[in-house]
C-alpha atoms as a PDB file:
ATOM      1  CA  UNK A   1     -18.356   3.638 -76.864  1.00  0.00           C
ATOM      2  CA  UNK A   2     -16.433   0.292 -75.329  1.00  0.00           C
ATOM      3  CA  UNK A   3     -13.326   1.714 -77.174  1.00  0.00           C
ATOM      4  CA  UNK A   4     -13.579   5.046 -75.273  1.00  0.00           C
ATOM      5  CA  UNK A   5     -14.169   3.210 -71.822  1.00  0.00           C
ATOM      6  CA  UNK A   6     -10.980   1.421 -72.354  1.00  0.00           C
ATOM      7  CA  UNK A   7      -9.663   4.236 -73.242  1.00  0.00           C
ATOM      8  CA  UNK A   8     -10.414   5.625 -70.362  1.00  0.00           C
ATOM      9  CA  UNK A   9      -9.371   2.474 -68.143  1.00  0.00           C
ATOM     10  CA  UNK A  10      -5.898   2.556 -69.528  1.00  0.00           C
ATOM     11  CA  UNK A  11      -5.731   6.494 -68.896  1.00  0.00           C
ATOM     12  CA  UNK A  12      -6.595   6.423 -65.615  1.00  0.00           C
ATOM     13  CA  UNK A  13      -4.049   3.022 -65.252  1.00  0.00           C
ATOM     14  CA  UNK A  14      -1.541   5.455 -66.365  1.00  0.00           C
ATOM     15  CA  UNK A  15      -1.634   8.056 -64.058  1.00  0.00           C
ATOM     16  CA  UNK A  16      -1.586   5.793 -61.396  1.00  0.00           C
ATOM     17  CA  UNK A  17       0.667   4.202 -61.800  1.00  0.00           C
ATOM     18  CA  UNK A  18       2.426   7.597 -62.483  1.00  0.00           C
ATOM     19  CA  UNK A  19       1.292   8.650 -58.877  1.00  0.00           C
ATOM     20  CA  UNK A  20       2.597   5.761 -57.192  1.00  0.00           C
ATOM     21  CA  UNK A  21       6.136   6.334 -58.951  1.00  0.00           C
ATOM     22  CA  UNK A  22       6.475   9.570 -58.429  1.00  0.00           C
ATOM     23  CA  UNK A  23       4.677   9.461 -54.543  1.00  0.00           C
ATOM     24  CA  UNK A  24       7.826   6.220 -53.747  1.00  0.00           C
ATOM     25  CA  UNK A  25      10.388   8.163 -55.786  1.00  0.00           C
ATOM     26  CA  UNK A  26       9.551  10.908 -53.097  1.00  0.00           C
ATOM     27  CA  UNK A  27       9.261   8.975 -50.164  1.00  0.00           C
ATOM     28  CA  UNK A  28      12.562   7.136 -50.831  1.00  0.00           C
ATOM     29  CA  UNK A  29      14.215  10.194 -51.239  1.00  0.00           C
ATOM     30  CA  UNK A  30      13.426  11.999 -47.895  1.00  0.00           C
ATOM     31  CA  UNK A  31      13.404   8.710 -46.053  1.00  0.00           C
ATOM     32  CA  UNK A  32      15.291   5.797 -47.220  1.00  0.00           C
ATOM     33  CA  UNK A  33      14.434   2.676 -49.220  1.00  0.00           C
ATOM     34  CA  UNK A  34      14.328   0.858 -46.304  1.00  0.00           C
ATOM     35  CA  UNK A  35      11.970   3.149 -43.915  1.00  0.00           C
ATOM     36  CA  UNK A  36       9.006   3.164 -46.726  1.00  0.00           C
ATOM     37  CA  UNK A  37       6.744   0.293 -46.756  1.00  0.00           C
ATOM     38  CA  UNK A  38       4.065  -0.644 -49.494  1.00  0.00           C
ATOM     39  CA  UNK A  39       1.715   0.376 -47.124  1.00  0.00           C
ATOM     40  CA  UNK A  40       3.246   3.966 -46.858  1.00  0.00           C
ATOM     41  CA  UNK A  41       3.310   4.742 -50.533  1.00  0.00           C
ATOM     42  CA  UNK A  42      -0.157   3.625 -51.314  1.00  0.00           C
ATOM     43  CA  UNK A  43      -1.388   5.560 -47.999  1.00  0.00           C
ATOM     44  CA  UNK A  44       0.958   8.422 -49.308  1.00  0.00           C
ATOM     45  CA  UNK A  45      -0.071   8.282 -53.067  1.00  0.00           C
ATOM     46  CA  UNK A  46      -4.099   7.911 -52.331  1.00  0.00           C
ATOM     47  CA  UNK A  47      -4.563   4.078 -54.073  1.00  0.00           C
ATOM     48  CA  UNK A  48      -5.232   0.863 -53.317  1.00  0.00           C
ATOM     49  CA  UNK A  49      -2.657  -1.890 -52.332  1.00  0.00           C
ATOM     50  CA  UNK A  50      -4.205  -3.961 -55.145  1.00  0.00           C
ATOM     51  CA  UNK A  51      -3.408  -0.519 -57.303  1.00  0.00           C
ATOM     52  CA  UNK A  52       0.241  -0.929 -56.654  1.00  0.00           C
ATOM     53  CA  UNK A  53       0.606  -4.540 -57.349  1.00  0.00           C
ATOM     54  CA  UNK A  54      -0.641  -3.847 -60.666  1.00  0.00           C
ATOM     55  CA  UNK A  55       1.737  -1.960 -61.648  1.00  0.00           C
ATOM     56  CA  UNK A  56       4.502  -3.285 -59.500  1.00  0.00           C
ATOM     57  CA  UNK A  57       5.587  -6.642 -58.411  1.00  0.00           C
ATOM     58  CA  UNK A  58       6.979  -5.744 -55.284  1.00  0.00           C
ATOM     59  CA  UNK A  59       8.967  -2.387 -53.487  1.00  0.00           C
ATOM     60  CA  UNK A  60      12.165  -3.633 -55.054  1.00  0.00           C
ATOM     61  CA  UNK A  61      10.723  -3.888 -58.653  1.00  0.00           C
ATOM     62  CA  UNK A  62       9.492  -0.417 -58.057  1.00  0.00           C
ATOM     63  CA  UNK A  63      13.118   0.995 -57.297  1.00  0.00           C
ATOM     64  CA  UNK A  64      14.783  -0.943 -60.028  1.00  0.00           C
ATOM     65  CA  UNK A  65      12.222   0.672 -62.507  1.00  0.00           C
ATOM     66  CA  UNK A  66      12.784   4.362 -60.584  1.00  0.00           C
ATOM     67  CA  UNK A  67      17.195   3.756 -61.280  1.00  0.00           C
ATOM     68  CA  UNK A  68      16.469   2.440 -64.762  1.00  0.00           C
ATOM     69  CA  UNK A  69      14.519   5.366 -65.407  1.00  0.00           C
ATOM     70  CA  UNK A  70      17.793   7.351 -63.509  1.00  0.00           C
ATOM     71  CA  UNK A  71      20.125   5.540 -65.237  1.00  0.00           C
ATOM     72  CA  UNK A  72      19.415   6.768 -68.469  1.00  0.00           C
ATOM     73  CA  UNK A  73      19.756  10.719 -67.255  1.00  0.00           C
ATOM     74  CA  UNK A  74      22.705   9.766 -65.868  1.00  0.00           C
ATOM     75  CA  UNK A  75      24.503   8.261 -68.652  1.00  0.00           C
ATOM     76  CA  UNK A  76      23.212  11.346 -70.835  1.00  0.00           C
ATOM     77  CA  UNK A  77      24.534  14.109 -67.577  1.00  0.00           C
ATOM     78  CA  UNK A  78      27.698  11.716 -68.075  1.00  0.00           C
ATOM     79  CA  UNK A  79      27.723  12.221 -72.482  1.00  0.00           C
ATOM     80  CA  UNK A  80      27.650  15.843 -71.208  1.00  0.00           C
ATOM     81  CA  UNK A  81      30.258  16.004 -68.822  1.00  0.00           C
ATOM     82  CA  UNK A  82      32.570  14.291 -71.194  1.00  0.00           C
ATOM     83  CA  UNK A  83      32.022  17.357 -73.440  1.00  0.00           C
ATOM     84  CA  UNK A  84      32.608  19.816 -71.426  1.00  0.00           C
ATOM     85  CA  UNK A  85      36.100  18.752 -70.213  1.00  0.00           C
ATOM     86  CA  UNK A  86      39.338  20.665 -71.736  1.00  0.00           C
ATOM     87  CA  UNK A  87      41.142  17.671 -72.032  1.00  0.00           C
ATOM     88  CA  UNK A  88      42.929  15.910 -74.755  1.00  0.00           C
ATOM     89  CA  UNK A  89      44.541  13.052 -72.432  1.00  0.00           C
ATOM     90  CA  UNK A  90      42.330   9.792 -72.685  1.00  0.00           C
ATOM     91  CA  UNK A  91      43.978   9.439 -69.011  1.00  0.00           C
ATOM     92  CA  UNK A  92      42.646  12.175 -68.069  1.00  0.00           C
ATOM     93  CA  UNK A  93      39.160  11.816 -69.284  1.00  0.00           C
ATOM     94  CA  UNK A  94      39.078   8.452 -67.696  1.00  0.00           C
ATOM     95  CA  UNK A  95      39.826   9.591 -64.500  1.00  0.00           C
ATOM     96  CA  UNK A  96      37.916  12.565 -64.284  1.00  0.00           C
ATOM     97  CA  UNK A  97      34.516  10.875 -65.720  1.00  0.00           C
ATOM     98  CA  UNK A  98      35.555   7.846 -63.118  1.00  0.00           C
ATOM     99  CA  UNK A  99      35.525  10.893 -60.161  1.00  0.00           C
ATOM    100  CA  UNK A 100      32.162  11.947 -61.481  1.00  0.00           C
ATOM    101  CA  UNK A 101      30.844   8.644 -61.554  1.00  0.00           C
ATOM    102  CA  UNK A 102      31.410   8.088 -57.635  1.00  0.00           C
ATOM    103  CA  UNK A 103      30.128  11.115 -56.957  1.00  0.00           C
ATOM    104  CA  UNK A 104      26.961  10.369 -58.821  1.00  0.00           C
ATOM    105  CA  UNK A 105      26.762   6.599 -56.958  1.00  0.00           C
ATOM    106  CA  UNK A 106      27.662   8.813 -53.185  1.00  0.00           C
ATOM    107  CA  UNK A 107      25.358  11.445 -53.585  1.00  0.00           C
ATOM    108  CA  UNK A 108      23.078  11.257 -55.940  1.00  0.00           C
ATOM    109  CA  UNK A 109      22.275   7.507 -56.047  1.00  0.00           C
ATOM    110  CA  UNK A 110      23.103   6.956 -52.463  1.00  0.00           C
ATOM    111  CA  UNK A 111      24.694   3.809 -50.399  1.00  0.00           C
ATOM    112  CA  UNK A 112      20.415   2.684 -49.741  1.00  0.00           C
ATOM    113  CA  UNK A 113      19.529   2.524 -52.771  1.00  0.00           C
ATOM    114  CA  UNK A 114      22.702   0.576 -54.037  1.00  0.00           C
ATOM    115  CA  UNK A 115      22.613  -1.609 -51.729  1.00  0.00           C
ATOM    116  CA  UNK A 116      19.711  -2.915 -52.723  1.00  0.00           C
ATOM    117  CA  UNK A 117      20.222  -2.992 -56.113  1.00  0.00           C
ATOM    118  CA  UNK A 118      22.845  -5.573 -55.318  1.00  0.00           C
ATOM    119  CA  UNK A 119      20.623  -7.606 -53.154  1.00  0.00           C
ATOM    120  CA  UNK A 120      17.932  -7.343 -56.023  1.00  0.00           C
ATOM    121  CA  UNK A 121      20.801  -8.577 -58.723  1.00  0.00           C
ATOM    122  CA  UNK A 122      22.124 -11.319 -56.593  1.00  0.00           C
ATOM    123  CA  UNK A 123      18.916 -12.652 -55.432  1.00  0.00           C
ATOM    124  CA  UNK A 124      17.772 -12.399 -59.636  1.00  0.00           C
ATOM    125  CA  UNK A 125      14.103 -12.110 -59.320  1.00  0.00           C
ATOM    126  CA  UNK A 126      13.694  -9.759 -61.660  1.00  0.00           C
ATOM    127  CA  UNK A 127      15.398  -8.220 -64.969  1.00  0.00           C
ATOM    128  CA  UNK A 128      18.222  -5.869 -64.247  1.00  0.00           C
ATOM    129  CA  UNK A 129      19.466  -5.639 -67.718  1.00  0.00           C
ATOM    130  CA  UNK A 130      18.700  -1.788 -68.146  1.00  0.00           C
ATOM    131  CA  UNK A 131      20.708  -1.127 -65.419  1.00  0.00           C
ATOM    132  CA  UNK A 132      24.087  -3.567 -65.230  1.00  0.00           C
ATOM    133  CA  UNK A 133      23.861  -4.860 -68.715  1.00  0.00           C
ATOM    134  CA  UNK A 134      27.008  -3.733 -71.341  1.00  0.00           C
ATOM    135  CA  UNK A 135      24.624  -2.402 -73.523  1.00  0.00           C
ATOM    136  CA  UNK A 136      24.191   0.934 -71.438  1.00  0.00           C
ATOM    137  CA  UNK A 137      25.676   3.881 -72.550  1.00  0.00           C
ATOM    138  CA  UNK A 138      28.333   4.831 -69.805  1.00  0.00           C
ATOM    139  CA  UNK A 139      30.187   1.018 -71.120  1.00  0.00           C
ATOM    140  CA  UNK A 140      30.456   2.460 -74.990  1.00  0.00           C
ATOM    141  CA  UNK A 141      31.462   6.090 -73.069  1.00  0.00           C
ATOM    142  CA  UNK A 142      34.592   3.917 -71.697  1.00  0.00           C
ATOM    143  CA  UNK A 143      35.125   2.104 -74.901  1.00  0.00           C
ATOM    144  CA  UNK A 144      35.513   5.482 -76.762  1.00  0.00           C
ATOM    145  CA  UNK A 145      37.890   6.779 -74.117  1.00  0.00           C
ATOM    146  CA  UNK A 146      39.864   3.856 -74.267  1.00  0.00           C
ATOM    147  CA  UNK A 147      39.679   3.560 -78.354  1.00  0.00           C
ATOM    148  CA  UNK A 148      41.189   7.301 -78.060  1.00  0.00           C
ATOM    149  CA  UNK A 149      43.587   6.127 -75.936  1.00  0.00           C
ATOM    150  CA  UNK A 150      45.249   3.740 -78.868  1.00  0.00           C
ATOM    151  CA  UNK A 151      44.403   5.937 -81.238  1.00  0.00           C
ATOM    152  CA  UNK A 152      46.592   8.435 -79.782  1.00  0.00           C
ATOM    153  CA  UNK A 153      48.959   6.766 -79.246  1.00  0.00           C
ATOM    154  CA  UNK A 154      48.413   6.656 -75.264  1.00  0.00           C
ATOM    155  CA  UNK A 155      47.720   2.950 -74.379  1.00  0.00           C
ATOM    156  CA  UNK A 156      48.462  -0.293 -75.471  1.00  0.00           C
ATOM    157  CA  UNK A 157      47.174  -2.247 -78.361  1.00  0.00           C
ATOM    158  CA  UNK A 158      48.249  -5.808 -77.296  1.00  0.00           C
ATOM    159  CA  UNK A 159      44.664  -6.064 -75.757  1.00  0.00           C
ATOM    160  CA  UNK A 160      41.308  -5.428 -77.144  1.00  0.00           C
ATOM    161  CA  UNK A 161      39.584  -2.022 -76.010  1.00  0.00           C
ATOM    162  CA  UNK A 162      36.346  -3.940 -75.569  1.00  0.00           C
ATOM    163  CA  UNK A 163      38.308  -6.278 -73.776  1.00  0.00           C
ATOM    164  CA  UNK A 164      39.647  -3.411 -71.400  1.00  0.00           C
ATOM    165  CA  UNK A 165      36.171  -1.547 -71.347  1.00  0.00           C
ATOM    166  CA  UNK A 166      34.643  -4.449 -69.611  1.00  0.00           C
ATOM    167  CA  UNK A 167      37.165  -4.763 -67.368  1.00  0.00           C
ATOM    168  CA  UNK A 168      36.596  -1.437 -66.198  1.00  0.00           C
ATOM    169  CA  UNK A 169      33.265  -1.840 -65.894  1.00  0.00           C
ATOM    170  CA  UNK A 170      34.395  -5.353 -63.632  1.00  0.00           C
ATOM    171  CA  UNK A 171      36.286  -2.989 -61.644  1.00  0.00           C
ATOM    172  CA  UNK A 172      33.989  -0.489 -60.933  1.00  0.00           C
ATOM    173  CA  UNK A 173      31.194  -2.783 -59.967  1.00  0.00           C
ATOM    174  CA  UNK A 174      33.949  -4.477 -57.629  1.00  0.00           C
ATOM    175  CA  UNK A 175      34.547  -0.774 -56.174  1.00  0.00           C
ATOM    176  CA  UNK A 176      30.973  -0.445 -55.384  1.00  0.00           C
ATOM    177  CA  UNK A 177      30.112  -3.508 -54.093  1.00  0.00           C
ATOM    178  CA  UNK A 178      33.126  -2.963 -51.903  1.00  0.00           C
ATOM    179  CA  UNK A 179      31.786   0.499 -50.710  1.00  0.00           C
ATOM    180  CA  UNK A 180      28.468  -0.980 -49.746  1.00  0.00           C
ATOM    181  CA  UNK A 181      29.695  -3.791 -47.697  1.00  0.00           C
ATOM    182  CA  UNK A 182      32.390  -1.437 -46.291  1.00  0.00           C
ATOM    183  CA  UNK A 183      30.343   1.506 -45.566  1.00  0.00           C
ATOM    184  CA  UNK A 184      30.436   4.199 -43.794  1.00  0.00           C
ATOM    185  CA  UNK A 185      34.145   3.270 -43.422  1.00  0.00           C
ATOM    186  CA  UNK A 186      35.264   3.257 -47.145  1.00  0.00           C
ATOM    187  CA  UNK A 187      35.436   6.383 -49.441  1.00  0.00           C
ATOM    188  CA  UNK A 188      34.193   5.332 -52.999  1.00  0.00           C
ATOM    189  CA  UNK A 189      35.807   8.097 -54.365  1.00  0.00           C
ATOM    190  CA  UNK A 190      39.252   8.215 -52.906  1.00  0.00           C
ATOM    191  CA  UNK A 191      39.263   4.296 -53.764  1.00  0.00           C
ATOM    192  CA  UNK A 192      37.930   4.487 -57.127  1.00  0.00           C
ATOM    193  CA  UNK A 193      40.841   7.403 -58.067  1.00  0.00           C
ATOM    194  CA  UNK A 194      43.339   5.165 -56.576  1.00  0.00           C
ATOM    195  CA  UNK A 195      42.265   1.718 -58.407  1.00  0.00           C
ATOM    196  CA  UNK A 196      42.448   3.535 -61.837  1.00  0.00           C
ATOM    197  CA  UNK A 197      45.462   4.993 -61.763  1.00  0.00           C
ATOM    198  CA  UNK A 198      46.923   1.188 -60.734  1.00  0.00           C
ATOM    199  CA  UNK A 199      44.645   0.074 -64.156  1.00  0.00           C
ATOM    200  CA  UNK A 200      45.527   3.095 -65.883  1.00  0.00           C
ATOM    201  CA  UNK A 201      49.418   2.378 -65.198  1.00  0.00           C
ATOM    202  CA  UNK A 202      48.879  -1.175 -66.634  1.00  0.00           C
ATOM    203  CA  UNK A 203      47.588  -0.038 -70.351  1.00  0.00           C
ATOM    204  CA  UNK A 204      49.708   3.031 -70.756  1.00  0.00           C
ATOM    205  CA  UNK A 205      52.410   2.396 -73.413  1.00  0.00           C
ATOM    206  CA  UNK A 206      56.107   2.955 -71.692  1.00  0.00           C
END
């Protein structure tokens, strides 16, 4: 009997906290990170403030779990995309998964929701690791570009490709951070293109 209560408890835990992801993933979407409070998604989602805290230790731990969730879609959609390109070039591949990439952190993402992920990283209070750590996907998707790369003869070998894939990933998180300190009056995009052809130029044998 007590183990079907809990049970029970840990169900109905669940699909709160389910509720109030799904109800803030919704609200940020249509409004902004910054115009939902607490107060809106609990009001919104039909639970208790105390409900939310539960779960979640504050409205910025609640995004960071909603993009670590994204992130891994993202890095699959990206596995995908590097399929279905027609491209031998490592070059190529580079720069087109690098175009995709901005598009994904313009439109999909957003310049809100970035932003505060780099408020949330630089002010550490709590574990980004899923997100900007080197174990993620999208950094071994660059290392086996690169890796092709020497392999076909295309770039240099002088410097390690995990060396060069983390640099990349230095770059791009420069790029970014640029873009949201810059915005609306820098193009992520255009800039990112333009920055990797100057990198790209650099590792390319002569």
């Amino acid at each position: 009997m007590d183990k079907k209560k809990i049970n029970s408890r840990q169900i109905n835990a669940l699909e709160t906290k389910k509720r109030i992801y799904e109800t803030a993933n919704r609200l940020f979407r249509a409004k902004g990170f910054q115009k939902v409070s607490v107060d809106t998604i609990v009001e919104t989602a039909k639970v208790s403030k105390g409900s939310f805290y539960v779960h979640f230790e504050s409205k910025d731990a609640l995004l960071v779990s909603l993009i670590g969730d994204y992130v891994n879609e993202i890095d699959l959609d990206y596995k995908n995309y590097i399929l279905s390109l027609d491209m031998t070039s490592a070059s190529d591949i580079l720069m087109s998964l690098v175009g995709k990439i901005a598009d994904v952190l313009t439109h999909s993402i957003g310049y809100d929701h970035m932003n505060t992920l780099y408020r949330v990283q630089l002010e550490r209070t709590i574990n980004m690791d899923a997100i900007s750590g080197y174990n993620r996907d999208i950094y071994k998707m660059f290392n086996d570009i690169l890796q092709k790369g020497v392999n076909q003869g295309e770039f240099i070998t002088e410097i390690p490709v995990d060396t060069l894939s983390r640099h990349l990933m230095i770059a791009f998180r420069g790029l970014t951070y640029e873009w949201c300190i810059r915005h609306p009056d820098f193009e992520l995009k255009e800039q990112a293109l333009k920055h990797f052809e100057i990198f790209l130029k650099g590792i390319k044998k002569q």
